[in-house]
C-alpha atoms as a PDB file:
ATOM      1  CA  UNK A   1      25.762  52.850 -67.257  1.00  0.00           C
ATOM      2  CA  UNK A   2      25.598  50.559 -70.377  1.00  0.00           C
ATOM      3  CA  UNK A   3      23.370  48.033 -70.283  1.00  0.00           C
ATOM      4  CA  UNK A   4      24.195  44.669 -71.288  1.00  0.00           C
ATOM      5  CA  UNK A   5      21.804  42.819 -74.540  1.00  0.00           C
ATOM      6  CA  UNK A   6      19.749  40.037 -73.329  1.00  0.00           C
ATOM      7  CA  UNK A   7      21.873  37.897 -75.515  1.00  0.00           C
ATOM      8  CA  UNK A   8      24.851  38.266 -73.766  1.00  0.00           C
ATOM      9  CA  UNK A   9      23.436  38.162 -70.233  1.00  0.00           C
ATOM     10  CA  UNK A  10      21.989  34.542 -71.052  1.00  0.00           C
ATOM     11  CA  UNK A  11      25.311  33.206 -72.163  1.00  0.00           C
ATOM     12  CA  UNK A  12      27.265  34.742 -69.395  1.00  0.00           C
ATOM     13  CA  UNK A  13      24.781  33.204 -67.419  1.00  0.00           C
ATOM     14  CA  UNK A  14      24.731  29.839 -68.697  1.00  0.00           C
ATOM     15  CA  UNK A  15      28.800  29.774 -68.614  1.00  0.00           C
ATOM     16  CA  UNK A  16      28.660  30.543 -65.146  1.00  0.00           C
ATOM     17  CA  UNK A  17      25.788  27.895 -64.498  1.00  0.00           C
ATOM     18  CA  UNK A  18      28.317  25.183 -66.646  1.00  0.00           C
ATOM     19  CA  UNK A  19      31.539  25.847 -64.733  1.00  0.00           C
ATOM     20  CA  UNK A  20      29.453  25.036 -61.482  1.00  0.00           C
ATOM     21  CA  UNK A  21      28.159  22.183 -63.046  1.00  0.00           C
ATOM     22  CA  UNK A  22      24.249  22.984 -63.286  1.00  0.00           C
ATOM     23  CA  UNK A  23      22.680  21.872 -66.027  1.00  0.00           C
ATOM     24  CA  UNK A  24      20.509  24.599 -67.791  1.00  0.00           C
ATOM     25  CA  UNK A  25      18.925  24.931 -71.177  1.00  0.00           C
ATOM     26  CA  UNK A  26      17.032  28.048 -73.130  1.00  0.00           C
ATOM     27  CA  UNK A  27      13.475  26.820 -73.448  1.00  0.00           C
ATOM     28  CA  UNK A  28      12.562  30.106 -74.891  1.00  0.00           C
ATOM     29  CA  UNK A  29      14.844  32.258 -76.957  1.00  0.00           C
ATOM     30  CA  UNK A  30      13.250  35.694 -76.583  1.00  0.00           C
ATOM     31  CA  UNK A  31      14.817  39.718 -78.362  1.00  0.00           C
ATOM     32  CA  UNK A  32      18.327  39.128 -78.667  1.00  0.00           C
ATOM     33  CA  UNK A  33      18.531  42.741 -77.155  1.00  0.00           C
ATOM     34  CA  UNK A  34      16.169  43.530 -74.679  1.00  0.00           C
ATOM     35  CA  UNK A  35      14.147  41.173 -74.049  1.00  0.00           C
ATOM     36  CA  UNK A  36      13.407  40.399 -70.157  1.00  0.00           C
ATOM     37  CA  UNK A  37      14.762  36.597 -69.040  1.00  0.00           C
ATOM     38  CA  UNK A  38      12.817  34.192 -66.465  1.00  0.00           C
ATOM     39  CA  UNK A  39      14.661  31.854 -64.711  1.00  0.00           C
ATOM     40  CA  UNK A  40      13.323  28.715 -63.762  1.00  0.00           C
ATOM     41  CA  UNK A  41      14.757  26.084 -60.864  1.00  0.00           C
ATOM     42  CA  UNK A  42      13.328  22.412 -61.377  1.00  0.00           C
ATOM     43  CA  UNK A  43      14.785  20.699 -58.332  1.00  0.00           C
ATOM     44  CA  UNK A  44      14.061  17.097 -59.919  1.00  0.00           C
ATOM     45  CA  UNK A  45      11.664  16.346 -57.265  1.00  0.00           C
ATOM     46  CA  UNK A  46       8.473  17.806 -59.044  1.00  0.00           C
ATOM     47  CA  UNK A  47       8.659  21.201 -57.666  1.00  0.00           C
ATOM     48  CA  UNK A  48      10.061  24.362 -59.224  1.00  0.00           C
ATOM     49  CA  UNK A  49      10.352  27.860 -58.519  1.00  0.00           C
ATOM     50  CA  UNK A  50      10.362  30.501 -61.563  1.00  0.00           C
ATOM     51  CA  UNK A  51      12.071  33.940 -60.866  1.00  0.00           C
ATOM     52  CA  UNK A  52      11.888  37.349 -62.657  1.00  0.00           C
ATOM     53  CA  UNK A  53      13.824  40.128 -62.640  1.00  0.00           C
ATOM     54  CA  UNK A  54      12.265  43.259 -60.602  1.00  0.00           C
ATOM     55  CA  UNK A  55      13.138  46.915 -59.857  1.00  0.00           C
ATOM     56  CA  UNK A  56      13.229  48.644 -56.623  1.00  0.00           C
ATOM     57  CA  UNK A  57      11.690  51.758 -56.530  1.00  0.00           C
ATOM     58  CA  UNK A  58      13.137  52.751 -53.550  1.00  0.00           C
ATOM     59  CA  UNK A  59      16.819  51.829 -53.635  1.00  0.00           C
ATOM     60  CA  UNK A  60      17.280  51.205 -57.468  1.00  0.00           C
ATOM     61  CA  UNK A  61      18.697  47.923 -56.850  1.00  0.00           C
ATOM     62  CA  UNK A  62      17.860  45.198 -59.387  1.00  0.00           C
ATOM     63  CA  UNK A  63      17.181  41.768 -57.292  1.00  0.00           C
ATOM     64  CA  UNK A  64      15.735  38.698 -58.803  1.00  0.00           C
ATOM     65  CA  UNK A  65      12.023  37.839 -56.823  1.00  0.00           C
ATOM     66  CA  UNK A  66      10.114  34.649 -56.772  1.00  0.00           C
ATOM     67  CA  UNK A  67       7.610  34.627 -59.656  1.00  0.00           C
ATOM     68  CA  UNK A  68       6.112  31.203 -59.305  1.00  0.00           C
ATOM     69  CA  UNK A  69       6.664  28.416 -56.833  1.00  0.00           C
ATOM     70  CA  UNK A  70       4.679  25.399 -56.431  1.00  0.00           C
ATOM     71  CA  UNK A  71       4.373  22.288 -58.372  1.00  0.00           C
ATOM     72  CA  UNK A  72       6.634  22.070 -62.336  1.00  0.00           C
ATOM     73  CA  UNK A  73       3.602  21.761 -63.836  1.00  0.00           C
ATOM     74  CA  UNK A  74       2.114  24.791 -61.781  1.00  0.00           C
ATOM     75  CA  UNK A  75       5.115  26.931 -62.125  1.00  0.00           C
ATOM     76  CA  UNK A  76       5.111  25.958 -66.186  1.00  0.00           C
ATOM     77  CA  UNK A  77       1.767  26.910 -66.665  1.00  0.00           C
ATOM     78  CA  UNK A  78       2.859  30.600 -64.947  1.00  0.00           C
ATOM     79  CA  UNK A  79       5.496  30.698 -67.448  1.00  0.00           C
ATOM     80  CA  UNK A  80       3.492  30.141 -70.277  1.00  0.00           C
ATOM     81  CA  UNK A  81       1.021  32.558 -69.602  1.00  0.00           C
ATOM     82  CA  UNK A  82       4.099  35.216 -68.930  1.00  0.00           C
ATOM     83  CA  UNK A  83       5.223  34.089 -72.290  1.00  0.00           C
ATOM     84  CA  UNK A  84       1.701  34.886 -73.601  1.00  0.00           C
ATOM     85  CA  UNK A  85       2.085  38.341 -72.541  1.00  0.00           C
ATOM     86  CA  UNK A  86       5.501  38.847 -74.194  1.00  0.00           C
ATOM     87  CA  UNK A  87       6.919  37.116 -76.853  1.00  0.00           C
ATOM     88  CA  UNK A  88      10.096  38.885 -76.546  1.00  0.00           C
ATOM     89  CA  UNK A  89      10.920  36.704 -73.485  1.00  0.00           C
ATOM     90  CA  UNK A  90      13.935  34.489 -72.220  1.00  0.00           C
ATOM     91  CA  UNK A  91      13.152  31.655 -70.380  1.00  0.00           C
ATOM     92  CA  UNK A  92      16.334  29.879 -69.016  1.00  0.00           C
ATOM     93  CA  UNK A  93      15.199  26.526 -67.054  1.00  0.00           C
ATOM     94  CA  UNK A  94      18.047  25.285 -64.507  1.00  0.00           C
ATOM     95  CA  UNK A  95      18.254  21.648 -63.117  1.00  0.00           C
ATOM     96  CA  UNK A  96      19.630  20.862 -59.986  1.00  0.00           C
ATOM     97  CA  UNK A  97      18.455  18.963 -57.288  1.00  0.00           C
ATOM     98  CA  UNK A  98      20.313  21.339 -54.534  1.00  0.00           C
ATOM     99  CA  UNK A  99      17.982  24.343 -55.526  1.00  0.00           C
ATOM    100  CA  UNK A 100      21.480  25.976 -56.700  1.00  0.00           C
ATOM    101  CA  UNK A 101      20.663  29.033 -59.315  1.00  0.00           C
ATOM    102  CA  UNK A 102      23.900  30.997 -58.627  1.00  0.00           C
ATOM    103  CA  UNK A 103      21.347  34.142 -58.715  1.00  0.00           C
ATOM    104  CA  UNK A 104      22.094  35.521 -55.710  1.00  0.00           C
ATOM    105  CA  UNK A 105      25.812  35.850 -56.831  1.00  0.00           C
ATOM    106  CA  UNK A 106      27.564  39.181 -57.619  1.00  0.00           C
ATOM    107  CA  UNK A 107      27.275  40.573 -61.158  1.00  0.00           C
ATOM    108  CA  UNK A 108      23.984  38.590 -61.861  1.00  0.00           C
ATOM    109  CA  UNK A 109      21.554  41.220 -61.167  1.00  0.00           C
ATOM    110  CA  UNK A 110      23.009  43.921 -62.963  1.00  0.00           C
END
């Protein structure tokens, strides 16, 4: 199976995030091809939850995982430090006070 860039993922992403009417911005622009993408949820309250990407083992199903939850400031700092590690990495930050993320939808953790 093809795998789609990084690139294109994010905009897909961000379309689908629009026509539901969730604000969302890139805060970090990582490799245009493969980089990885982190997704965080600000909920406007002060709290936020970061999620990454993981892969199981067991079933081979791609599902997105809590990374960071906490405080924004807490869950920034986490981000950060993932960004430290890998330059090459998407971070997509999505506002909306209803905790929506649409990443539990079909097609997004392909």
């Amino acid at each position: 199976m093809t795998r789609l860039t990084a690139r294109f993922w994010v905009q897909a992403y961000m379309k689908r995030l629009e026509l539901h009417g969730i604000p969302a911005y890139v805060v970090a622009h990582g490799d245009d091809t493969a980089g990885a993408v982190l997704v965080k949820l600000a909920t406007l309250d002060g709290r936020a939850r970061a999620f990454q990407r993981s892969f199981d083992l067991m079933t081979g199903a791609r599902e997105w995982m809590v990374l960071s939850e906490g405080a924004e400031a807490e869950v920034d700092a986490a981000l950060g430090k993932q960004r430290g590690f890998d330059p090459d990495l998407w971070v997509i930050e999505v506002e909306d006070r209803q905790g929506r993320h649409l990443l539990d939808q079909d097609g997004l953790s392909d």
